[in-house]
Protein backbone atom coordinates (compact mmCIF):
# COMPACT_ATOMS: atom_id res chain seq x y z
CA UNK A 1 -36.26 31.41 -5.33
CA UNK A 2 -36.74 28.07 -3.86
CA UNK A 3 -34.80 26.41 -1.40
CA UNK A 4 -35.48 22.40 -0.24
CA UNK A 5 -37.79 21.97 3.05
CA UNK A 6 -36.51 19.87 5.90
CA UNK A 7 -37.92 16.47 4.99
CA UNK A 8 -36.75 16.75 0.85
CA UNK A 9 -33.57 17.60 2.52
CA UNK A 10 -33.54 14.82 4.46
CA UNK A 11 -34.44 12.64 1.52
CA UNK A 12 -31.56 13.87 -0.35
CA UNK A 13 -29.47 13.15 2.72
CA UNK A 14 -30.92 9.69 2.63
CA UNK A 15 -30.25 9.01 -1.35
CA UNK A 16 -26.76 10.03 -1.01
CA UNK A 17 -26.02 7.45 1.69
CA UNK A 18 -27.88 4.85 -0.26
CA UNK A 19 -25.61 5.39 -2.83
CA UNK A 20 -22.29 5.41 -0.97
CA UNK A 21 -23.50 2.15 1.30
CA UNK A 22 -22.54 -0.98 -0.38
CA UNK A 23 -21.36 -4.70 0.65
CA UNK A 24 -17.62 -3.06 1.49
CA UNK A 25 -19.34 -0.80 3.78
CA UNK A 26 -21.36 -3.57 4.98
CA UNK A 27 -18.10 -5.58 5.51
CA UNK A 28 -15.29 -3.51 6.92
CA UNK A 29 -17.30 -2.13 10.25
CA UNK A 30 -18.35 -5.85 11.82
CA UNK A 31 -14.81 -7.42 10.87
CA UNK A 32 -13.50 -3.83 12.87
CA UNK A 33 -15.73 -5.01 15.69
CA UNK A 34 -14.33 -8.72 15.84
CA UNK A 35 -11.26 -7.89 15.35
CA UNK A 36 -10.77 -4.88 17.70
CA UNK A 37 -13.25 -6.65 21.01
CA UNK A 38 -13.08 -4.68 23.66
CA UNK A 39 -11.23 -1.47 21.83
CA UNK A 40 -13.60 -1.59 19.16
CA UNK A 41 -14.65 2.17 20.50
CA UNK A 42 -11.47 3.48 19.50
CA UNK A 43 -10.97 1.83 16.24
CA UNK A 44 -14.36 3.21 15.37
CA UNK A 45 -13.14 6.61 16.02
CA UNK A 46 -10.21 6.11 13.80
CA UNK A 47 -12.38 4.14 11.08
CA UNK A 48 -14.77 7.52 11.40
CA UNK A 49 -12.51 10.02 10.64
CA UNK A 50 -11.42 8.17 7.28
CA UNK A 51 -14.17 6.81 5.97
CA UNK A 52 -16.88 8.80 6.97
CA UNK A 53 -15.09 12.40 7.22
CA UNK A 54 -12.80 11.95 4.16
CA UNK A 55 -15.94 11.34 2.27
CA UNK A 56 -17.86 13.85 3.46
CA UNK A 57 -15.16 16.10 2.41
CA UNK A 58 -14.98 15.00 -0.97
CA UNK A 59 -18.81 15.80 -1.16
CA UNK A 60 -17.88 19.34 0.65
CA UNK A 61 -15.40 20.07 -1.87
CA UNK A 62 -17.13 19.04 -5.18
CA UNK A 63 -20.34 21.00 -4.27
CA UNK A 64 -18.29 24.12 -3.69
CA UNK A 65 -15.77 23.88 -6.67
CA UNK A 66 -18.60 23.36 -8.97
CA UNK A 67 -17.85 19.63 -9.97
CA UNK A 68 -15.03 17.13 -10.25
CA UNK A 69 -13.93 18.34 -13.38
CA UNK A 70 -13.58 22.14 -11.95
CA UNK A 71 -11.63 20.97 -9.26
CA UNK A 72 -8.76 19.24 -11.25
CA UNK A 73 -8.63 22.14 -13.37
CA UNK A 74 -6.79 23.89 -10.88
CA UNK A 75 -4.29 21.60 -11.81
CA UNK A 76 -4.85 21.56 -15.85
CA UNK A 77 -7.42 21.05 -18.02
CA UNK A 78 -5.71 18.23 -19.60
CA UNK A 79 -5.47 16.65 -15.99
CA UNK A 80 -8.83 17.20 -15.16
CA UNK A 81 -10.15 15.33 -17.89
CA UNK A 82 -7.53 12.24 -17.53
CA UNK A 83 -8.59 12.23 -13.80
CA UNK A 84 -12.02 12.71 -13.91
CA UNK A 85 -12.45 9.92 -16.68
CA UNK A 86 -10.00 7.20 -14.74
CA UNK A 87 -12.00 8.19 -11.34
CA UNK A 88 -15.65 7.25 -12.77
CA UNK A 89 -14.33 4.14 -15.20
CA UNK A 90 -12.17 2.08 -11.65
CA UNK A 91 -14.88 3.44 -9.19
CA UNK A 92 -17.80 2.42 -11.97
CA UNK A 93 -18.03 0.05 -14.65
CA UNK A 94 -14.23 -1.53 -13.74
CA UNK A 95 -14.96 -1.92 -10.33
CA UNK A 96 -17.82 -1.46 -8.37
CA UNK A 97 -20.59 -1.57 -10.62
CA UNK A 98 -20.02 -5.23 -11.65
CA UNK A 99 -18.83 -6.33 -7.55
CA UNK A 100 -22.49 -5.03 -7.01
CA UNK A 101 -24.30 -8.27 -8.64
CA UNK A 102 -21.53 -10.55 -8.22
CA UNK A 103 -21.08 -10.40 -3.83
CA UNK A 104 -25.23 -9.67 -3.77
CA UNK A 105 -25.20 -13.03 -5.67
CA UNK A 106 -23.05 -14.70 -3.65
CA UNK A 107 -24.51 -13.78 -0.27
CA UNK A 108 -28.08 -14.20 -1.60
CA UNK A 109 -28.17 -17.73 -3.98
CA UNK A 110 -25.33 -20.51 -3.09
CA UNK A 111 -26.37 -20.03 0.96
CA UNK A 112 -30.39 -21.11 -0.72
CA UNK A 113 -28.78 -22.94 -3.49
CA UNK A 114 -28.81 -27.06 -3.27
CA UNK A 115 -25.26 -28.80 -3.91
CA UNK A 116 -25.68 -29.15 -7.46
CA UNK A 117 -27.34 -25.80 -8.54
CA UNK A 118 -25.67 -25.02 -11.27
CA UNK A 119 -23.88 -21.66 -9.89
CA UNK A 120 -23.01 -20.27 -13.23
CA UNK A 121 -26.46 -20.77 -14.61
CA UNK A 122 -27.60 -19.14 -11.76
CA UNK A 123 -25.53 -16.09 -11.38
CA UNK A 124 -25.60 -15.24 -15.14
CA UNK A 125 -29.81 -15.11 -14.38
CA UNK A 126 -29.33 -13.08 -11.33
CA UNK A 127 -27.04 -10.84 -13.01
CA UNK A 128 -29.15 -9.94 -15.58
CA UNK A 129 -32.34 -9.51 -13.43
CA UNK A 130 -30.53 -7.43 -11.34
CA UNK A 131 -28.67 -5.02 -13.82
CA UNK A 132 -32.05 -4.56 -15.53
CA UNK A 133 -33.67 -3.53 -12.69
CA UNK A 134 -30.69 -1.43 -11.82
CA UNK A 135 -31.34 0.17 -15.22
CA UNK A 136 -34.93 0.92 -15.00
CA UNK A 137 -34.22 2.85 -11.96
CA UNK A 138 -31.41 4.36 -13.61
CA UNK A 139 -33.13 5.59 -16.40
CA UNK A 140 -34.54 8.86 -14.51
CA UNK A 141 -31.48 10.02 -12.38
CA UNK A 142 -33.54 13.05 -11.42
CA UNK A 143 -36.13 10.93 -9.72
CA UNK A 144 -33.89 8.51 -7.16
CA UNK A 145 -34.40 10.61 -4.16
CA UNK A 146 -38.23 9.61 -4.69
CA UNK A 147 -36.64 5.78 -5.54
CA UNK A 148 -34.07 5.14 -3.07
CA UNK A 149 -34.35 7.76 -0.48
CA UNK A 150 -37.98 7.08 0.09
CA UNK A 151 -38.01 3.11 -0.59
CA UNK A 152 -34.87 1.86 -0.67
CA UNK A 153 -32.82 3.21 1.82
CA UNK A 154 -35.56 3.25 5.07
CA UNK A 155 -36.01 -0.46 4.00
CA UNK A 156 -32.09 -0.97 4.54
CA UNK A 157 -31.69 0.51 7.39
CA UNK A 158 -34.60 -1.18 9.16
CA UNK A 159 -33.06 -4.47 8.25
CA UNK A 160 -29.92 -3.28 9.73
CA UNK A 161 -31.69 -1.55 12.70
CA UNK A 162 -33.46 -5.27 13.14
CA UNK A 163 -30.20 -7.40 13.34
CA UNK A 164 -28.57 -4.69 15.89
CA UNK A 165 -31.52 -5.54 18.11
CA UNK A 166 -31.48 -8.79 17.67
CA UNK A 167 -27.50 -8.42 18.98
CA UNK A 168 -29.05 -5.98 22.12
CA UNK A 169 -31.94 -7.82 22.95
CA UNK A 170 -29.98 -11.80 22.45
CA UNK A 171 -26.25 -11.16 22.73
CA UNK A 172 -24.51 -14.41 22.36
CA UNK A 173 -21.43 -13.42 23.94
CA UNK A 174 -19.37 -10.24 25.52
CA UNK A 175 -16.69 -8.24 23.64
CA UNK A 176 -14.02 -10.89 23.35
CA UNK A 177 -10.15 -9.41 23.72
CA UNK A 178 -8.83 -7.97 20.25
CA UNK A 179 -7.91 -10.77 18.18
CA UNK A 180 -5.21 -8.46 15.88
CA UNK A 181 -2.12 -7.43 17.78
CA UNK A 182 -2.19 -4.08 14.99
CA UNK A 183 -5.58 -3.41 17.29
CA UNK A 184 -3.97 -4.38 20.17
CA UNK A 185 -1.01 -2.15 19.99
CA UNK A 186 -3.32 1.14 18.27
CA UNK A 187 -6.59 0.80 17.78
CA UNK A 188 -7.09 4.50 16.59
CA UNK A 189 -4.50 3.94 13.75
CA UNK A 190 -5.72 0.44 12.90
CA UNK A 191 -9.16 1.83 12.31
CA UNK A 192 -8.23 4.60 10.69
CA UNK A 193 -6.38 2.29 7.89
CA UNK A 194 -8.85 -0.27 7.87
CA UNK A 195 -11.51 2.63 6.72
CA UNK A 196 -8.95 4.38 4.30
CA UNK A 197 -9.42 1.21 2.40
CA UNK A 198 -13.04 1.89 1.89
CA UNK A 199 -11.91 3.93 -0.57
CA UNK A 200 -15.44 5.86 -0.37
CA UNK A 201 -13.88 9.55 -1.37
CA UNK A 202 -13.71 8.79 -4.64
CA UNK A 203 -17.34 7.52 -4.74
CA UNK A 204 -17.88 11.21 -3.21
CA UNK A 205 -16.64 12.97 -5.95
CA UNK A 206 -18.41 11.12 -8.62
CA UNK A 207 -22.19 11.25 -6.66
CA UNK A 208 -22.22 14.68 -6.83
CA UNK A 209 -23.44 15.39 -10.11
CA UNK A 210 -26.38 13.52 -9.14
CA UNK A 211 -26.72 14.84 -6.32
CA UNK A 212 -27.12 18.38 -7.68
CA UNK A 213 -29.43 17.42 -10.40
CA UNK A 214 -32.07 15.35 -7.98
CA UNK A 215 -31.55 18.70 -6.23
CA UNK A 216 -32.36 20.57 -9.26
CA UNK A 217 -35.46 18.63 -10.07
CA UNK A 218 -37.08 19.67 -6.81
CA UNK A 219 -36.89 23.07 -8.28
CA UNK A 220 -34.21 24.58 -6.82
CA UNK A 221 -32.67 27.25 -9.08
CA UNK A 222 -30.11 29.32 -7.72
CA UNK A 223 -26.41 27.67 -7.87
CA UNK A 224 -25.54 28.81 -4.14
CA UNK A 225 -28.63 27.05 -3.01
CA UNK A 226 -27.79 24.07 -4.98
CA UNK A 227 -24.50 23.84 -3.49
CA UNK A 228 -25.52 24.32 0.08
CA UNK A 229 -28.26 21.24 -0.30
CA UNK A 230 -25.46 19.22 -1.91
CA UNK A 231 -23.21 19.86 1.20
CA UNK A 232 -26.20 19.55 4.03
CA UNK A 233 -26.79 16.02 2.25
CA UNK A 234 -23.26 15.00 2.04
CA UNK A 235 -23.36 16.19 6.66
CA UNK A 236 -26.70 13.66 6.54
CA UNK A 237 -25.06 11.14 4.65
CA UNK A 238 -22.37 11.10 6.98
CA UNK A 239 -23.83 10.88 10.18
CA UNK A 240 -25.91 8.38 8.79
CA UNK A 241 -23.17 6.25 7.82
CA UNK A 242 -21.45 7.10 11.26
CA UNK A 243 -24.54 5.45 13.09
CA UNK A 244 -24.98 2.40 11.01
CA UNK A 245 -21.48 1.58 11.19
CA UNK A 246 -21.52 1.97 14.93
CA UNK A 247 -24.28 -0.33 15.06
CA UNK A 248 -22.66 -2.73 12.51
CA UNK A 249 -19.53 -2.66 14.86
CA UNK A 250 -21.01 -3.65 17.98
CA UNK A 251 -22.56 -6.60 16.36
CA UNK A 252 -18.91 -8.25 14.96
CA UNK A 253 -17.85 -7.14 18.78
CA UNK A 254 -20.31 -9.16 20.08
CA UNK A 255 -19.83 -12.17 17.32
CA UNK A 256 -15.92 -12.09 18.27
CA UNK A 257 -16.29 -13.42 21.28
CA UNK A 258 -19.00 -16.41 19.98
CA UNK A 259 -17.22 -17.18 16.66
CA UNK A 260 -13.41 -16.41 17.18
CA UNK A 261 -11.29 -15.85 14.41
CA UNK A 262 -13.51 -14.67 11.45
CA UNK A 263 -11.44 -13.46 8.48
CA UNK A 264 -13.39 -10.74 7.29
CA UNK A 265 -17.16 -8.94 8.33
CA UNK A 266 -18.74 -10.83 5.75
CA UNK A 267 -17.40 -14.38 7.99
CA UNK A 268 -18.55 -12.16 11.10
CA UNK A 269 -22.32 -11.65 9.99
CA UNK A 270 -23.01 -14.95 8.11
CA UNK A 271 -21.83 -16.44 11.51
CA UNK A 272 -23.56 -14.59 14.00
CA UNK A 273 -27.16 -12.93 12.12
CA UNK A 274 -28.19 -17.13 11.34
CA UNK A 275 -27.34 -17.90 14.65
CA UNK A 276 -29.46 -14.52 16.29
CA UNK A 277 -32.46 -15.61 13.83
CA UNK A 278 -32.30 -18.95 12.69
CA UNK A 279 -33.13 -19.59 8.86
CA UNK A 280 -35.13 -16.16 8.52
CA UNK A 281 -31.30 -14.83 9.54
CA UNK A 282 -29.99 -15.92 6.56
CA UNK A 283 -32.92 -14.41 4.42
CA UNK A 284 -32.65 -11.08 6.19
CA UNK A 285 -28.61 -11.04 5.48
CA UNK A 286 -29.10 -11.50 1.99
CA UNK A 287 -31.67 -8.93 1.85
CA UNK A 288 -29.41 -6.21 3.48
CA UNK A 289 -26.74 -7.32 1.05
CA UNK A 290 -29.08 -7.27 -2.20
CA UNK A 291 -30.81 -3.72 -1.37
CA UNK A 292 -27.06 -2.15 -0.22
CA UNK A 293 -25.65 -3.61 -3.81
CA UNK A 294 -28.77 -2.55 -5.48
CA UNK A 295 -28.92 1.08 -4.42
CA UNK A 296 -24.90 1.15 -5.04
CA UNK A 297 -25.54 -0.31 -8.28
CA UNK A 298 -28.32 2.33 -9.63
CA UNK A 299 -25.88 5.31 -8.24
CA UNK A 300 -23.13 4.32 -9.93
CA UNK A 301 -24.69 3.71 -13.25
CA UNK A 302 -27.09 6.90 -12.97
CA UNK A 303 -22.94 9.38 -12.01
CA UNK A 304 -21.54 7.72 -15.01
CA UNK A 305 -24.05 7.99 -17.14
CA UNK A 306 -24.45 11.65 -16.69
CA UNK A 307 -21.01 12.38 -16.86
CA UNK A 308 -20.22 10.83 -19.66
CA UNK A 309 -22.89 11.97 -21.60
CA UNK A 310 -21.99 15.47 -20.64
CA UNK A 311 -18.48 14.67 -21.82
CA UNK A 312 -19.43 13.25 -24.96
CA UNK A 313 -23.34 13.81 -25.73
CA UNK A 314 -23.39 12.39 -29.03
CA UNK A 315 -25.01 9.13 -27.12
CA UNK A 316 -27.51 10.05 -24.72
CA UNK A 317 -27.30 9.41 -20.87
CA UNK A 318 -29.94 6.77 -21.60
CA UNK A 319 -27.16 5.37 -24.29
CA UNK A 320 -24.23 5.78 -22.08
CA UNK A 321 -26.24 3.94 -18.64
CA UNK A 322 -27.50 0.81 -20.84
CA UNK A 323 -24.12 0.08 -22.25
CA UNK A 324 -22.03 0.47 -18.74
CA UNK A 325 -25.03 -2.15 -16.86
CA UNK A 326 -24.24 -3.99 -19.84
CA UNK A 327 -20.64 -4.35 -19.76
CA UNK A 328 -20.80 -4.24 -15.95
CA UNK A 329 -23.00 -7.85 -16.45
CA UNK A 330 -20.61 -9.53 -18.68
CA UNK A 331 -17.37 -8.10 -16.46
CA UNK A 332 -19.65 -9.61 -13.18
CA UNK A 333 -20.08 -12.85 -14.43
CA UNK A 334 -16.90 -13.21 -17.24
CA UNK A 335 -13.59 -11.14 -16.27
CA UNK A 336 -14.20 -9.93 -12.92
CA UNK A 337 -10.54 -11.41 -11.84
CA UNK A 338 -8.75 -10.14 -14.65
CA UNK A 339 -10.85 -6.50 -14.22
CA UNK A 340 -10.07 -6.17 -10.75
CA UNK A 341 -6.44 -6.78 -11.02
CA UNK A 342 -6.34 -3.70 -13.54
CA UNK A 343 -8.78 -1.51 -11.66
CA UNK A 344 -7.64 -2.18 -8.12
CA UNK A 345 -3.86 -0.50 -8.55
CA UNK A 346 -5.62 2.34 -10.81
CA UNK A 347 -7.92 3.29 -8.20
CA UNK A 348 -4.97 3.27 -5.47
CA UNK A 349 -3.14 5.50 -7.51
CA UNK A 350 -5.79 7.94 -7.93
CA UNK A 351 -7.04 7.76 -4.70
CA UNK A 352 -4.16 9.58 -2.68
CA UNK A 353 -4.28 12.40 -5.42
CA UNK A 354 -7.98 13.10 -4.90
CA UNK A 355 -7.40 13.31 -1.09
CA UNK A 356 -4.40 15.74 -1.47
CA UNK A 357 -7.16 17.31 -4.51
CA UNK A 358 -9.70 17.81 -1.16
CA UNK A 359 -7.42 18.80 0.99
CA UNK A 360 -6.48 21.77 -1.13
CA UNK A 361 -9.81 22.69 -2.30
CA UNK A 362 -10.31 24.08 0.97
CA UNK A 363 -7.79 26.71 0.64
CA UNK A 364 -8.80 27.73 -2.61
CA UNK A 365 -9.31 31.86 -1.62
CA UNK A 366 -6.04 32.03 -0.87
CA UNK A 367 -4.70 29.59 -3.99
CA UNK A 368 -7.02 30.66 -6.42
CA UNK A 369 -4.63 32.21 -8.57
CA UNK A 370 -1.36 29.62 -7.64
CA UNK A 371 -1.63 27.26 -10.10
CA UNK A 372 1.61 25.79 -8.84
CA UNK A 373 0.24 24.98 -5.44
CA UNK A 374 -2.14 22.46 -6.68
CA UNK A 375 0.08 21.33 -9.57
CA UNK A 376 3.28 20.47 -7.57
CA UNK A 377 2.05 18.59 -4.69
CA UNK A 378 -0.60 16.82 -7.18
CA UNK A 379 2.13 15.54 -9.56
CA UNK A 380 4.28 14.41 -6.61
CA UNK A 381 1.49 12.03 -4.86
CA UNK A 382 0.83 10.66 -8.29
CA UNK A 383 4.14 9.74 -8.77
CA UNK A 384 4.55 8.40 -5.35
CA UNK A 385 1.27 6.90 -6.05
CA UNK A 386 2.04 5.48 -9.41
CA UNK A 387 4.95 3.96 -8.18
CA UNK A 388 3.11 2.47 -5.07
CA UNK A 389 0.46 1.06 -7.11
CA UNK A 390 3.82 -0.71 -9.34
CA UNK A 391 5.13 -2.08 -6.62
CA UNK A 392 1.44 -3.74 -5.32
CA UNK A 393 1.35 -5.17 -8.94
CA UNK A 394 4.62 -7.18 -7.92
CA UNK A 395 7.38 -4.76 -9.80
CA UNK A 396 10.25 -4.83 -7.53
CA UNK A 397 11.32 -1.12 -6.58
CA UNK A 398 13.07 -1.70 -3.52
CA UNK A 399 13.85 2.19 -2.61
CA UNK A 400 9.56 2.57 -1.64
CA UNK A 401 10.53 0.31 1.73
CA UNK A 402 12.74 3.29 3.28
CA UNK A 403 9.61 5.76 2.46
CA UNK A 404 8.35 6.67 5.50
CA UNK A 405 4.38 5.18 6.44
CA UNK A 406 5.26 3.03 3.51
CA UNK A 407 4.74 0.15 5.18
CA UNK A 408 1.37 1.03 6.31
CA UNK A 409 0.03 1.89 2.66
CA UNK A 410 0.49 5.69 3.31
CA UNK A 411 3.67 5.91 1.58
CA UNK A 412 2.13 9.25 0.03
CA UNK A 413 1.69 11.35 2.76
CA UNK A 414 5.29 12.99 3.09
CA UNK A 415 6.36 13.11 -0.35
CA UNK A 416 2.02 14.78 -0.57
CA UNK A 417 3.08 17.25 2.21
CA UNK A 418 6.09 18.35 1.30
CA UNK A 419 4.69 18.55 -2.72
CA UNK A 420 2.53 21.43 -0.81
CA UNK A 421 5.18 23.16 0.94
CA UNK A 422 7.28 23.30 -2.45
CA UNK A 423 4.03 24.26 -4.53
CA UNK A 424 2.95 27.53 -2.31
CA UNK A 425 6.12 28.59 -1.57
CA UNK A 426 7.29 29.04 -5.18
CA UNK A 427 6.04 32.25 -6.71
CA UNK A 428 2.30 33.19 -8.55
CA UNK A 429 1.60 33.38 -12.22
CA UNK A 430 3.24 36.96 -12.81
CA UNK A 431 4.80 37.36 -9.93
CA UNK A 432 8.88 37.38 -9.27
């Protein structure tokens, strides 16, 4: 009966932030910074409890309900295999898997690139160097904690650790006053919103079948032990990702007040990492940016792989990983737009259902025979959800304005809560 020792538990821990830590989560923290100044404290706190608890959650709640697919069929079978299936495609090979090469690319080649390069040339080469290589790693899922948690990810975060020294050791300016009056006026809500849009809890649920098996592979046996290294990584994961964002917020803090009215964290660090370190700057931002995509990339790839050749085996995970880098390479560098428009409202629809999906999972002794309490409040927030996700495409359905939090994207949550309060309060299978 084996159970992980502190360091492979650690490495675990570090894999699964590897895998969760790409450009958006590289993005959102330093344009929280410059935009927040001097309340950037508080907007962290909100930004922490979305997208660094909700996803630790979501890793809490897979590990203990025995996969994704387990989970949603406390709703229905049939549900849990629509759901499962749209959550890996938008969070995979519609989505992520495909921004991986193409913001690596352009953070890493134009900045190096003369006037005339030809771009397209250029990105269709880096593309495929960097879904093959993506692939190779790929190829053994049961061997990335040895791959990313041992390489990858302490090179990362010593790049990060490098430019947040740079900031403590040569700060260019003070915290500058907030520069968004949504900041200004709440900075706990604003940052809580701000990391909602991370949309990292649906990366959570789709990790953990790798997760398990790298677990596995170290020879752990026993289920309960499985589950209890799946959850201790997702606790390392998140602190982890609670420190680097920290660190990644006080440097767009500090870049707010020497480069004023950035429009995103990506504007914030090509501004102020050049001007901390010169030319080497911009080598070291592209490097973060290329080994963040990277280890996003082979995560991805390696969850949908596996999943999908557990779903259908008659190609092999080897099969199923080749042809998603592949399609991911043509999508990256052919219909990325187009994609992303499709993808975009999918994976805002099922994001609010896998968050009310958590939630429940949590209360699962006491609704483990109430099929209605999932099923209710589940079919409401997709509805709502749905219909949100309508309305973003540019269908006019005026009646979502008088929703309440509608305005601030969270036109879910009431319809969501009261879905609950309906769902346990009507009666058990078999009872009266």
């Amino acid at each position: 009966m084996k159970k992980l020792s502190g360091k492979r538990q650690a490495l675990v821990g570090f894999t699964l932030f590897s895998m969760f830590f790409g450009a958006g989560n590289l993005i959102f923290p330093p344009g929280v910074g410059a935009q927040a100044g001097t309340l950037t404290w508080p907007a962290m706190l909100g930004m922490a409890f979305s997208a660094v608890g909700l996803p630790v959650l979501g890793v809490v709640a897979v590990a203990r309900s025995g996969g994704l697919a387990a989970l949603g069929n406390r709703v229905h079978p049939l549900f849990s295999r629509v759901f499962t299936i749209l959550a890996y495609l938008s969070i995979g090979p519609c989505l992520a898997i495909p921004r991986t090469a193409s913001t690596s690319f352009e953070m890493a080649v134009p900045p190096f690139a003369g006037p005339d390069a030809p771009l397209g040339l250029l990105q269709l080469l880096y593309s495929l160097v960097f879904f093959a290589a993506a692939l190779w790693v790929a190829l053994r899922p049961e061997k990335l904690t040895d791959r990313l948690g041992k390489v990858m990810c302490p090179i990362l975060i010593l790049l990060i650790v490098v430019t947040f020294v740079g900031c403590l050791v040569n700060p260019l300016e003070g915290y500058g006053p907030p520069q968004d009056a949504a900041y200004a006026a709440n900075p706990v809500a604003k940052g809580f919103l701000d990391g909602y849009q991370t949309m990292d809890t649906i990366a959570a649920l789709v990790f953990g079948i790798i997760i398990s098996l790298n677990i596995r592979a170290m020879g752990v046996e026993r289920e309960e032990d499985v589950v209890k290294s799946t959850v201790r990584a997702g606790w390392i994961a998140g602190a982890m990702l609670l420190a680097v964002y920290s660190m990644l917020a006080h440097v767009g803090a500090l870049s707010g007040g020497a480069f004023p009215g950035a429009a995103n964290g990506a504007v914030v660090l090509t501004n102020i990492v050049p001007a901390l370190f010169g030319k080497t700057g911009s080598l070291l931002l592209a490097a973060i940016f290329v080994i963040a995509c990277f280890n996003v990339c082979v995560g991805l790839i390696s969850s949908c792989g596996e999943y999908f050749s557990l779903l259908w085996p008659r190609l092999s995970y080897r099969g199923w990983a080749a042809m998603f880098a592949v399609v991911s390479m043509a999508i990256a560098n052919a219909g990325l737009d187009l994609i992303l428009r499709i993808s975009v409202p999918v994976l805002g629809a099922i994001y609010p259902v896998a968050i009310v999906l958590i939630a429940l999972s949590f209360f699962q002794k006491r609704l483990a025979e109430h099929r209605c309490a999932y099923s209710v409040p589940v079919a409401v927030t997709g509805v709502c959800s749905v219909l949100f996700a309508l309305k973003d495409l540019g269908v006019p359905i005026p009646l979502l304005d008088a929703v309440p939090l509608a305005s601030i994207g969270l036109g879910w949550v009431i319809p969501a809560l009261l879905g609950i309060l309906v769902g346990v309060l009507l009666p058990e299978r078999g009872k009266q």
